[in-house]
N, C-alpha and C. Protein backbone atom coordinates (compact mmCIF):
# COMPACT_ATOMS: atom_id res chain seq x y z
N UNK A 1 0.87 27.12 23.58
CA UNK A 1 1.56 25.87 23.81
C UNK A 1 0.80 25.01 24.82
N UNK A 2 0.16 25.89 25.61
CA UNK A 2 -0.71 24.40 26.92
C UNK A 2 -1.67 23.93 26.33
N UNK A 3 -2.37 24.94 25.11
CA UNK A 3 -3.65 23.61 24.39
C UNK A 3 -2.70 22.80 23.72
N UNK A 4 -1.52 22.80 23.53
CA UNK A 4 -0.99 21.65 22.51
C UNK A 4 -0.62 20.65 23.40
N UNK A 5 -0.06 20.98 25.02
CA UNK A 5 0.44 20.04 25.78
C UNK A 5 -0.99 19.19 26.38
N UNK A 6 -2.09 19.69 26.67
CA UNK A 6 -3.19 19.75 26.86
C UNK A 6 -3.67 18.28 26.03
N UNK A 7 -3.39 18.84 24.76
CA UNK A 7 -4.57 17.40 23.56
C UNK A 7 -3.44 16.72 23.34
N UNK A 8 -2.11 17.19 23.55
CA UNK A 8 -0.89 15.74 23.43
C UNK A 8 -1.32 14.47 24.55
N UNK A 9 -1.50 14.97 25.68
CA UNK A 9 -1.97 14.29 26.65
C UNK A 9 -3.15 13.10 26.30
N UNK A 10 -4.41 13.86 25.73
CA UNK A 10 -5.24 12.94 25.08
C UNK A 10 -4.87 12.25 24.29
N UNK A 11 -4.02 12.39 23.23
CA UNK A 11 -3.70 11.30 22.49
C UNK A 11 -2.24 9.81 22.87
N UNK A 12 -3.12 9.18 23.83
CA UNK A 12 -2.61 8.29 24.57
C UNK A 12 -1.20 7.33 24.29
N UNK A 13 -2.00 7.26 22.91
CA UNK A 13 -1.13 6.11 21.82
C UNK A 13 -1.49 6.57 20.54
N UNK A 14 -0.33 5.70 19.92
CA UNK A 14 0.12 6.06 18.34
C UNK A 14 -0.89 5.86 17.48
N UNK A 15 -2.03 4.36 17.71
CA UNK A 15 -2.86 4.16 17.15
C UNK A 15 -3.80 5.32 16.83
N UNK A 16 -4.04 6.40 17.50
CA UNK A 16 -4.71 7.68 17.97
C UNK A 16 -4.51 8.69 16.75
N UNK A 17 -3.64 8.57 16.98
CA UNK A 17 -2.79 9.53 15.59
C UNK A 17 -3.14 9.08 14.39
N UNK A 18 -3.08 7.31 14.31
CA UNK A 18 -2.88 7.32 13.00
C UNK A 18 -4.58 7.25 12.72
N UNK A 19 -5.37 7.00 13.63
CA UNK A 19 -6.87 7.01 13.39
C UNK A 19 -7.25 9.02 12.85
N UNK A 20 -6.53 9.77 13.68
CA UNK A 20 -6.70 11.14 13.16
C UNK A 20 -6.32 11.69 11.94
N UNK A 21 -5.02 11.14 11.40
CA UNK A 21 -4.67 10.80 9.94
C UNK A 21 -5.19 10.41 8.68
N UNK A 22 -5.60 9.42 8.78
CA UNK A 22 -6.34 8.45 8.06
C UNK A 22 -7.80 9.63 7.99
N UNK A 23 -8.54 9.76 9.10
CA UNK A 23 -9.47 10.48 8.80
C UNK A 23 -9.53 11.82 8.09
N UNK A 24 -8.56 12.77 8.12
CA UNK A 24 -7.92 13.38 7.43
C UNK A 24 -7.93 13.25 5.89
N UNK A 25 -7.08 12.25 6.03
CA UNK A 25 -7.16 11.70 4.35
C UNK A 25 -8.25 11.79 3.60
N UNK A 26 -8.98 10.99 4.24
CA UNK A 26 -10.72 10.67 3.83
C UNK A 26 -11.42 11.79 3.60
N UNK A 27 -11.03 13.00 4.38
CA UNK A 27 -12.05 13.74 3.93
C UNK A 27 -11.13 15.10 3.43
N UNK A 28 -9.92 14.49 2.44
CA UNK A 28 -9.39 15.52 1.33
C UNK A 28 -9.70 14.83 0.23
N UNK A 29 -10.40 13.59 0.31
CA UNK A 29 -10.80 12.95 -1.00
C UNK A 29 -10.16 11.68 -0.89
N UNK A 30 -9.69 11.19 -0.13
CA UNK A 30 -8.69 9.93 -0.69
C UNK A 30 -9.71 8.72 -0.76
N UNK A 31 -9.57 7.72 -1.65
CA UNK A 31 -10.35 6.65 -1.99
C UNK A 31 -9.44 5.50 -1.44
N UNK A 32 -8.20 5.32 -0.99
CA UNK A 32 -7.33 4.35 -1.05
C UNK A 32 -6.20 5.22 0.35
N UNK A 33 -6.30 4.04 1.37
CA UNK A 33 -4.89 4.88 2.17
C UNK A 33 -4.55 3.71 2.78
N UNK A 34 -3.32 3.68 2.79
CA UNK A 34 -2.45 2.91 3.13
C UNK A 34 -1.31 3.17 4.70
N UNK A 35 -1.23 2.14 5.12
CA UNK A 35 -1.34 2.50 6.72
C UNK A 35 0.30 1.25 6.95
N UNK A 36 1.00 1.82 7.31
CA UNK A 36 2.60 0.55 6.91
C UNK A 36 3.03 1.23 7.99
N UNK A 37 3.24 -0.31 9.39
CA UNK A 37 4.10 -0.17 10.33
C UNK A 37 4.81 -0.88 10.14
N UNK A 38 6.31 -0.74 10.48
CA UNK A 38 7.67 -1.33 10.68
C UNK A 38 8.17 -1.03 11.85
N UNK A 39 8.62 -2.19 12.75
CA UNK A 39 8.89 -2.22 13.93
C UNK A 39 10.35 -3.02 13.62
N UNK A 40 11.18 -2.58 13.87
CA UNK A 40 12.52 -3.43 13.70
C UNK A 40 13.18 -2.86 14.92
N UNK A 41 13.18 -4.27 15.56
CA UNK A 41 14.08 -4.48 17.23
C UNK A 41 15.18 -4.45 17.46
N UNK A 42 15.98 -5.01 16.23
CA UNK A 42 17.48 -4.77 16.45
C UNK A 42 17.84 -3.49 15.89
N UNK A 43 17.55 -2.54 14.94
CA UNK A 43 17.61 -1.37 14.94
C UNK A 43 17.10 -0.15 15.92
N UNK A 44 16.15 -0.56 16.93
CA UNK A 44 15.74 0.28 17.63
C UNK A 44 14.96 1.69 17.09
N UNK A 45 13.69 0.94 16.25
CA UNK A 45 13.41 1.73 15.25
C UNK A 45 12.00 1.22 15.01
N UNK A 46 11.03 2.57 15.03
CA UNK A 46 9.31 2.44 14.75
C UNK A 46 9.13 3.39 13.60
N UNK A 47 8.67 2.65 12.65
CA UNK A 47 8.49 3.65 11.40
C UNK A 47 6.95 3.26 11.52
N UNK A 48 6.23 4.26 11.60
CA UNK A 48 4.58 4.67 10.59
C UNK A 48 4.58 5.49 9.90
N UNK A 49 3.67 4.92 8.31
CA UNK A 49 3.97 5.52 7.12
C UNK A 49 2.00 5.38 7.01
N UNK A 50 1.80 6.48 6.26
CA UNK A 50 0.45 6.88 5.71
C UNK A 50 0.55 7.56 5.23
N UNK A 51 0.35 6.77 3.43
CA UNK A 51 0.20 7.39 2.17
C UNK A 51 -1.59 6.95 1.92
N UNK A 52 -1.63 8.21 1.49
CA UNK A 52 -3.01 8.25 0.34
C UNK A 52 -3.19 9.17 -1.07
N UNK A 53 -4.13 8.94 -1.76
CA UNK A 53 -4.50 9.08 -3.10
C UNK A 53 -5.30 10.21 -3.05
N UNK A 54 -5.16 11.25 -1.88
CA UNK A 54 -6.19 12.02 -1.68
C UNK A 54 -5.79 13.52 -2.75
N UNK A 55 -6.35 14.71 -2.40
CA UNK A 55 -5.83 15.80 -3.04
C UNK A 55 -4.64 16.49 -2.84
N UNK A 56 -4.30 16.15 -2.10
CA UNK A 56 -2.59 16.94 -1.54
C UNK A 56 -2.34 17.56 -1.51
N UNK A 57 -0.68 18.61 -1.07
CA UNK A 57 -1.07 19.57 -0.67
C UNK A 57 0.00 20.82 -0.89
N UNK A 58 -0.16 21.57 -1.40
CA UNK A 58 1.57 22.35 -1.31
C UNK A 58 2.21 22.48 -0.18
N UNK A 59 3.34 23.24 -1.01
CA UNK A 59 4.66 23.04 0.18
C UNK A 59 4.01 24.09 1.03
N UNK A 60 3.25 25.51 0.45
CA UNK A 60 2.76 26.09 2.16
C UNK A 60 1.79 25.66 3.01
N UNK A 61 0.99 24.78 2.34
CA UNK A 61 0.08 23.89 3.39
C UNK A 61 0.53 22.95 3.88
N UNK A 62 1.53 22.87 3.82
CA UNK A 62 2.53 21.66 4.71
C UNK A 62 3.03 22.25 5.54
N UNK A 63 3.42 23.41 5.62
CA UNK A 63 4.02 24.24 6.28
C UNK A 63 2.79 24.69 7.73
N UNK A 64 1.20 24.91 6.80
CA UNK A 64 0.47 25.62 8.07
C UNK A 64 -0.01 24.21 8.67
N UNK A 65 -0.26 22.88 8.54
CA UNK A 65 -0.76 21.90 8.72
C UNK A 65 0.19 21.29 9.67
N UNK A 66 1.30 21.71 9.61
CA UNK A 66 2.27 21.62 11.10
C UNK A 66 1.89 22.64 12.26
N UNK A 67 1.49 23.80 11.68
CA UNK A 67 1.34 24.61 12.90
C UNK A 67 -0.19 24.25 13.89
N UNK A 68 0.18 24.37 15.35
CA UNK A 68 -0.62 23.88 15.78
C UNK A 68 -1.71 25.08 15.44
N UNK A 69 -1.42 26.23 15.43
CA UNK A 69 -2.76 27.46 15.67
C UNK A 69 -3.36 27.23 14.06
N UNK A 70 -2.98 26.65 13.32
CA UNK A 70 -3.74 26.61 11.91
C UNK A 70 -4.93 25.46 11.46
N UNK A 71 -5.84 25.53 11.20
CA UNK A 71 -6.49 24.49 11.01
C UNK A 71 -7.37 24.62 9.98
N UNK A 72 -7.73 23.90 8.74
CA UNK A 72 -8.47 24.26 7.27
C UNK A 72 -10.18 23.95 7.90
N UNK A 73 -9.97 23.31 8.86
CA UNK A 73 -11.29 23.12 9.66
C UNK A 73 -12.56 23.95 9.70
N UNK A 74 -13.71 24.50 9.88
CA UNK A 74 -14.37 25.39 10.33
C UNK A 74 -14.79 24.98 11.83
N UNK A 75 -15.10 23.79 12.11
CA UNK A 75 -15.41 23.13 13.55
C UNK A 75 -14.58 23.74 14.51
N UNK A 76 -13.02 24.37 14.30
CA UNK A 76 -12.60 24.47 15.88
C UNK A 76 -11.49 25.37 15.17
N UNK A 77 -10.82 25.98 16.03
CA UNK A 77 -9.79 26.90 15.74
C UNK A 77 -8.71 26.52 15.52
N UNK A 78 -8.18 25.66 16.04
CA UNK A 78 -6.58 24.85 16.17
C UNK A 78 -6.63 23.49 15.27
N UNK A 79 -5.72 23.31 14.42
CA UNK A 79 -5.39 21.54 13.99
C UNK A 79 -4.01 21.05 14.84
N UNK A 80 -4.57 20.32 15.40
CA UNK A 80 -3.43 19.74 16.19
C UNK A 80 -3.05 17.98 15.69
N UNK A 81 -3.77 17.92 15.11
CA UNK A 81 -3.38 16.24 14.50
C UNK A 81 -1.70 16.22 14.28
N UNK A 82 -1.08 16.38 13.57
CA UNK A 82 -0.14 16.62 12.39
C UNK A 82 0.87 17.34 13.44
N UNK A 83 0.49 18.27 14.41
CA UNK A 83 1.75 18.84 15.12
C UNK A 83 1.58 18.00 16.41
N UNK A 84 0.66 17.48 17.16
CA UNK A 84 0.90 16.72 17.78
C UNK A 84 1.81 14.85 17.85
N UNK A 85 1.31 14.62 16.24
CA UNK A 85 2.25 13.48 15.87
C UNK A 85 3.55 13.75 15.51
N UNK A 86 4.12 14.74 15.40
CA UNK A 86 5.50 15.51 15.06
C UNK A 86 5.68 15.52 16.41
N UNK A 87 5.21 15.74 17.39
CA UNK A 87 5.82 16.40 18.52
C UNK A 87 6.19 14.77 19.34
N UNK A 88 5.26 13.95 18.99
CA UNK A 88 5.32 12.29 19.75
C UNK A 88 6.95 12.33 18.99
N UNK A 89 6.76 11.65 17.73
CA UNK A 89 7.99 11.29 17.49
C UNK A 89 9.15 11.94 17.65
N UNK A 90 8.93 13.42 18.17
CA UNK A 90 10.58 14.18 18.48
C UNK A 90 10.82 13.43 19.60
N UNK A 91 9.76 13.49 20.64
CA UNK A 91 9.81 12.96 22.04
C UNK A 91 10.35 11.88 22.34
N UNK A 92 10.46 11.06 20.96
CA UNK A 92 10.98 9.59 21.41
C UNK A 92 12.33 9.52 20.37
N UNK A 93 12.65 10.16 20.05
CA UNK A 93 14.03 10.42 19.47
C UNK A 93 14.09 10.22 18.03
N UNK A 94 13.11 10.69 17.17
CA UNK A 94 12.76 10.44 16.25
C UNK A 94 12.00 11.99 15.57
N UNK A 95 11.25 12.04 14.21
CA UNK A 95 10.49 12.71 13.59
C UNK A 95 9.95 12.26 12.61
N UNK A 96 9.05 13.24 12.04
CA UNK A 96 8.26 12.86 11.07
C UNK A 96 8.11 14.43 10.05
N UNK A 97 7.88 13.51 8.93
CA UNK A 97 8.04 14.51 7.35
C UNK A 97 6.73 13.80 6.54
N UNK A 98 6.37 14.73 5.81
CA UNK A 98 5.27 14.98 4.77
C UNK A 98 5.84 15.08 3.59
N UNK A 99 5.25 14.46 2.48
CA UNK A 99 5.48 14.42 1.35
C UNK A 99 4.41 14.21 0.60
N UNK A 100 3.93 15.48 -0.40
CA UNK A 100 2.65 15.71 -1.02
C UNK A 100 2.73 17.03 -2.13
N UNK A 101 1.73 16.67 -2.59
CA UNK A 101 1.55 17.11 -4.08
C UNK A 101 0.68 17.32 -4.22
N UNK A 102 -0.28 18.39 -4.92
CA UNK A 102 -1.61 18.86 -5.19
C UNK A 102 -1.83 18.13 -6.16
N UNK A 103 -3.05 16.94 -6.05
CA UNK A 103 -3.57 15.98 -7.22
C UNK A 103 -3.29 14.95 -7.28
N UNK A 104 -1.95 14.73 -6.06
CA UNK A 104 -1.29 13.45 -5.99
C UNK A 104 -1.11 12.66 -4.74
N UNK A 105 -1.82 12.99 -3.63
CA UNK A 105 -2.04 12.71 -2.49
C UNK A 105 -0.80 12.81 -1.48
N UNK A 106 -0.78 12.56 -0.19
CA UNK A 106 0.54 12.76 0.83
C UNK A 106 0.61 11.34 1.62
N UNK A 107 1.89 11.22 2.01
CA UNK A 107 2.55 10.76 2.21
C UNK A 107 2.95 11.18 3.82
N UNK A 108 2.81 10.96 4.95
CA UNK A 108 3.10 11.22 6.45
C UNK A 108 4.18 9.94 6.86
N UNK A 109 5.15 10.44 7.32
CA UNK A 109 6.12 9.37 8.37
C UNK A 109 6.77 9.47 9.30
N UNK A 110 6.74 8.94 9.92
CA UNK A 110 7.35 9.37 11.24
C UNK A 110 8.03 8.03 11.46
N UNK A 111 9.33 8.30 12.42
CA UNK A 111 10.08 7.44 12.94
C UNK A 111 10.81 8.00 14.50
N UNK A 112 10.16 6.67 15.33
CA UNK A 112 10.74 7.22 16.31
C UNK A 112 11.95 5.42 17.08
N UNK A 113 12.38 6.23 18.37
CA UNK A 113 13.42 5.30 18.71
C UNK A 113 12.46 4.20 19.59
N UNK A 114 12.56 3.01 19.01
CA UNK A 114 11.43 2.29 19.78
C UNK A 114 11.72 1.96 21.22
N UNK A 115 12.40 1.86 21.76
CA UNK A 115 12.83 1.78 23.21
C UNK A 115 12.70 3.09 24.15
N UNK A 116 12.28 4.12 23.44
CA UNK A 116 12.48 5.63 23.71
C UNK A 116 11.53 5.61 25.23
N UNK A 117 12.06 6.16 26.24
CA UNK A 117 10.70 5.85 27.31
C UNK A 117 9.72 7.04 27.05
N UNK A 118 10.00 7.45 26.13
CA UNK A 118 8.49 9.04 26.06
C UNK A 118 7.97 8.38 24.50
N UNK A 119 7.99 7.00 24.06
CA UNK A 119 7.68 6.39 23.04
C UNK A 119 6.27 6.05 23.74
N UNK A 120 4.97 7.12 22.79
CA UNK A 120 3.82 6.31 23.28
C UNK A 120 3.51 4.74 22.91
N UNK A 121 2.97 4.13 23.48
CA UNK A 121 2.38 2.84 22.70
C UNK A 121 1.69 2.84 21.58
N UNK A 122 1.75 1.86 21.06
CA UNK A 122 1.23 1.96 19.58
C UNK A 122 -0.04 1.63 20.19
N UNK A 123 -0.68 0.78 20.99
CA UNK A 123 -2.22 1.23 21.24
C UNK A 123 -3.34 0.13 20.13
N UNK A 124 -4.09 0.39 20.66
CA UNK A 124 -5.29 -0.83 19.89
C UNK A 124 -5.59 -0.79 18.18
N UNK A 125 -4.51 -1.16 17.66
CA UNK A 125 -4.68 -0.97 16.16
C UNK A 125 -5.89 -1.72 15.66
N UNK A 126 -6.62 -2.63 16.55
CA UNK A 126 -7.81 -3.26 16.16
C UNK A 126 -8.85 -2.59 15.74
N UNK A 127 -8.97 -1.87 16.96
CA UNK A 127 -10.32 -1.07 17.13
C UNK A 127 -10.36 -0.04 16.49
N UNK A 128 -8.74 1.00 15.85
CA UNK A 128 -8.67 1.81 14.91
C UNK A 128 -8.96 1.26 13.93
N UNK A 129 -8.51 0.01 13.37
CA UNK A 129 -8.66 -0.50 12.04
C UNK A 129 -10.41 -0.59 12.09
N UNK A 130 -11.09 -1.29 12.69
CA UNK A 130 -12.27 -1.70 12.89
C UNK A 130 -13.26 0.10 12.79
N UNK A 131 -12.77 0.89 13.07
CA UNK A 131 -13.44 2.35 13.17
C UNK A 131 -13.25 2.60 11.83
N UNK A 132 -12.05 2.68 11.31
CA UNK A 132 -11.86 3.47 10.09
C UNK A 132 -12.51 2.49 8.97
N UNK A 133 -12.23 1.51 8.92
CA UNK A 133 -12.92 0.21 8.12
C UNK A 133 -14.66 0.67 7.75
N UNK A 134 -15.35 0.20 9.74
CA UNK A 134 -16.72 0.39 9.31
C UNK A 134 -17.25 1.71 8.88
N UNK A 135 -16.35 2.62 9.72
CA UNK A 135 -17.10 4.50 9.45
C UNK A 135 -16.85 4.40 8.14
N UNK A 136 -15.88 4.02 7.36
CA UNK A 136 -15.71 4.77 6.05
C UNK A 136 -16.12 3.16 4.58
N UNK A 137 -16.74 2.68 4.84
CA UNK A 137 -17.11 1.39 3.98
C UNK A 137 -16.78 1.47 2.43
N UNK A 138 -16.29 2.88 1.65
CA UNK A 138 -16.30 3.52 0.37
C UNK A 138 -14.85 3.93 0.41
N UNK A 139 -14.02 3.85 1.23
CA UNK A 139 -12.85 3.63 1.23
C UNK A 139 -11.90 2.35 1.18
N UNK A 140 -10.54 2.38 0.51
CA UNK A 140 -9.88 1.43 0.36
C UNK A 140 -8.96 1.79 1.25
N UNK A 141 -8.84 0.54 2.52
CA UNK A 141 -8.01 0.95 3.49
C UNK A 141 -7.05 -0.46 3.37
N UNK A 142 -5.54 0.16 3.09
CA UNK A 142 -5.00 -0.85 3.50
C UNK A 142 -3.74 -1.43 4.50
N UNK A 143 -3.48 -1.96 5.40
CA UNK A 143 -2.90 -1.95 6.30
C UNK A 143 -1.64 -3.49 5.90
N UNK A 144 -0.61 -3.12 6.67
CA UNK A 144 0.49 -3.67 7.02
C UNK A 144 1.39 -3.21 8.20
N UNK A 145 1.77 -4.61 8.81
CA UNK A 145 2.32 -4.27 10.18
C UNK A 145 3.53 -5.01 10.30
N UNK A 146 4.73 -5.16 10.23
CA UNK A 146 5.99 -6.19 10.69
C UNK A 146 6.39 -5.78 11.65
N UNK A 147 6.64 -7.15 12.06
CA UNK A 147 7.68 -7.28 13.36
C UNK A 147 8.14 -8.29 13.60
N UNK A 148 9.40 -8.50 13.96
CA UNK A 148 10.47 -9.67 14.47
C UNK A 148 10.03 -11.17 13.26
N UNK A 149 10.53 -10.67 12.10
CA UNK A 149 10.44 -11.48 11.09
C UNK A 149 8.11 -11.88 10.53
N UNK A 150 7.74 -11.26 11.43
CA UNK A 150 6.34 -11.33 11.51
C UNK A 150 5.39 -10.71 10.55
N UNK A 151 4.91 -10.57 9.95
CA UNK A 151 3.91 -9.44 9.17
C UNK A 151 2.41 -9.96 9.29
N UNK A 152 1.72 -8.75 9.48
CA UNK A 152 0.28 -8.52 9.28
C UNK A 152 -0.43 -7.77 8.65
N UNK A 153 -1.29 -8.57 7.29
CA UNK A 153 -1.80 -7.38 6.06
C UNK A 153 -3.22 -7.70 6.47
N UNK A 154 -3.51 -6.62 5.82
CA UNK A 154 -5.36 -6.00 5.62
C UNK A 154 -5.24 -5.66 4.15
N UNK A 155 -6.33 -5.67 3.65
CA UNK A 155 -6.68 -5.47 2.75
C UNK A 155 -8.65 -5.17 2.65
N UNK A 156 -8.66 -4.16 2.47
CA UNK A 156 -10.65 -3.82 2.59
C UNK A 156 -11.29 -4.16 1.09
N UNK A 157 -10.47 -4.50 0.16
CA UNK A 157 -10.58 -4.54 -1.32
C UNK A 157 -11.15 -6.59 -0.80
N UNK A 158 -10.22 -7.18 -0.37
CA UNK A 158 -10.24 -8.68 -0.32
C UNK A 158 -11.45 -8.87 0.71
N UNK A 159 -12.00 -8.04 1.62
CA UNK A 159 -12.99 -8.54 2.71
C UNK A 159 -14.62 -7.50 1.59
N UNK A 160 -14.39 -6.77 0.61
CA UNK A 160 -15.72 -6.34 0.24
C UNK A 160 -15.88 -7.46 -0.86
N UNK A 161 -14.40 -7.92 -1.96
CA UNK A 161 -14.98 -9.18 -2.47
C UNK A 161 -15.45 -10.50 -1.46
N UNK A 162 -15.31 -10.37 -0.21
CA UNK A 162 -15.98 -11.66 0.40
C UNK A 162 -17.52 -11.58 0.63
N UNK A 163 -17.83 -10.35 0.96
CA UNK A 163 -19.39 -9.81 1.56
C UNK A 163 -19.37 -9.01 0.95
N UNK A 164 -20.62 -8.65 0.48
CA UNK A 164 -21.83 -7.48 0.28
C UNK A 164 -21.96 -6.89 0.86
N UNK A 165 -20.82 -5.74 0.94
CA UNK A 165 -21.00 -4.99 2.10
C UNK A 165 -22.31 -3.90 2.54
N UNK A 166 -22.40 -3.61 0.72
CA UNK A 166 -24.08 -2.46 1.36
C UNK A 166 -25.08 -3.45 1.93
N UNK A 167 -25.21 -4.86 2.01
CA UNK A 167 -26.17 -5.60 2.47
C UNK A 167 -25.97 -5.74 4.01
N UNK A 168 -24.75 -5.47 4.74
CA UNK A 168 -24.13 -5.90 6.05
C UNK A 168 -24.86 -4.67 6.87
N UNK A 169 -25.02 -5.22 8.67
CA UNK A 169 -25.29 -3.33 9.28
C UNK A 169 -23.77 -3.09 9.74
N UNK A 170 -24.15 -2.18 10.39
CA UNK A 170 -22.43 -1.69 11.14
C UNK A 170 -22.16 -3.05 12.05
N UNK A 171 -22.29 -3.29 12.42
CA UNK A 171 -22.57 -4.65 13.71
C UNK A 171 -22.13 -5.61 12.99
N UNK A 172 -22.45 -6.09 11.85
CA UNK A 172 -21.87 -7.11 10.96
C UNK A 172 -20.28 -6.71 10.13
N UNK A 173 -20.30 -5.53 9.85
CA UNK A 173 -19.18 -5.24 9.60
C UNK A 173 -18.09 -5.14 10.51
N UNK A 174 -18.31 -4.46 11.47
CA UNK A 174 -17.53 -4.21 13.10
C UNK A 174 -16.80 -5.65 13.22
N UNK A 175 -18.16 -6.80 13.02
CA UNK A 175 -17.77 -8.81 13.32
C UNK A 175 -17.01 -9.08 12.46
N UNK A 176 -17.07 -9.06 11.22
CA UNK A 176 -16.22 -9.70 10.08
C UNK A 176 -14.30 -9.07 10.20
N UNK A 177 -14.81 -7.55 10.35
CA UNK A 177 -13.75 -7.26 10.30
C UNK A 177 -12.57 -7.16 11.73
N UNK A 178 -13.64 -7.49 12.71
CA UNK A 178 -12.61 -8.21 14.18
C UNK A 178 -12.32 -9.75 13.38
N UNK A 179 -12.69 -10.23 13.09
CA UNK A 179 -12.61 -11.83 13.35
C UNK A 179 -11.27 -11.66 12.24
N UNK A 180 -11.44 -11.11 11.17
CA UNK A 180 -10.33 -10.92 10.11
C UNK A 180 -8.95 -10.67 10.56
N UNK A 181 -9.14 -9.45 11.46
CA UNK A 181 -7.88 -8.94 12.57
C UNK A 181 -7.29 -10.32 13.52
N UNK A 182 -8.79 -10.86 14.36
CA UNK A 182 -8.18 -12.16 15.32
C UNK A 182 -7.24 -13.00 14.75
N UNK A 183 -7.75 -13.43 13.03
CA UNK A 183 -7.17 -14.66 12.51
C UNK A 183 -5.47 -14.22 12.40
N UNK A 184 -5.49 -12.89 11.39
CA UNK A 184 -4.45 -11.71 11.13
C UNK A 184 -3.16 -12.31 12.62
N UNK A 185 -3.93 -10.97 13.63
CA UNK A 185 -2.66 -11.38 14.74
C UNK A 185 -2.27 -12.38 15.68
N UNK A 186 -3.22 -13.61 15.80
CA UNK A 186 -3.33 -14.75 16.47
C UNK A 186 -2.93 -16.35 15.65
């Protein structure tokens, strides 16, 4: 339990999680993942949802992919992604459930109480978006965010029909896809 309290600690904010997620996805195969925050104020309520198209997973690998001592990894002994984001949203009066299928990709959500004071911050969704975007250029990432009648979409399908992306370096991609975000939340 102290390596779990240990790397809970590191993961500062929510954005964190969902950057560990997403990467996840990517490398069970997913071509397409979808990233949906809902923030609703008068309910007192943070939903993050991440579905992808990846390989998915049975009900007992849902089962060990919660446990922190299990990990399909060879790099390290422990997966803590998945039980550490379970453990945020208990903390803030909330949880999170998996829903997946071998061939049909999963489904992660969590909901926690947004006022909760052990509610981490949701954290720099820019610079996650901007990481997962440029690291993975062969992925379809797509994002949505509401709040207080507000919404903010991404779409990586609408910014590769704008640019050529195998022609761009990381540096050009990193630019296009901040400035996309600036216009997005500003």
């Amino acid at each position: 339990m102290r390596t779990c309290l240990l790397a809970y600690c590191l993961m500062e904010d929510l954005s964190l999680h969902i950057l560990d997620i997403v990467e996840n996805s990517i490398a069970a195969g997913a071509g397409c993942v979808q990233i949906t925050i809902r923030e609703d104020l008068p309910a007192d309520r943070l939903e993050i949802e991440i579905v992808d198209d990846g390989k998915g997973m049975a009900p007992e690998m849902i089962r060990k992919a919660l446990d922190p001592f299990f990990t399909s990894k060879t790099v390290r002994r422990v997966g803590l992604g998945l039980p550490m984001f379970r453990e945020a949203a208990r903390r803030a009066g909330g949880e999170l459930t998996i829903d997946s299928e071998p061939g049909r990709g999963t489904r992660v959500h969590a909901i926690f109480q947004h006022s909760h004071l052990d509610r981490q911050p949701l954290g720099d969704m820019e610079a996650t978006l901007v990481t997962l975007i440029v690291g993975n250029p062969g992925v379809r990432l797509k994002y949505l965010h509401r709040r207080a009648g507000r919404e903010v979409s991404l779409d990586t399908a609408e910014l590769g029909a704008a640019e050529d992306w195998s022609a761009l370096t990381v540096v050009e991609r990193a630019s296009l896809v901040r400035k996309r975000l600036k216009t997005l939340y500003h």
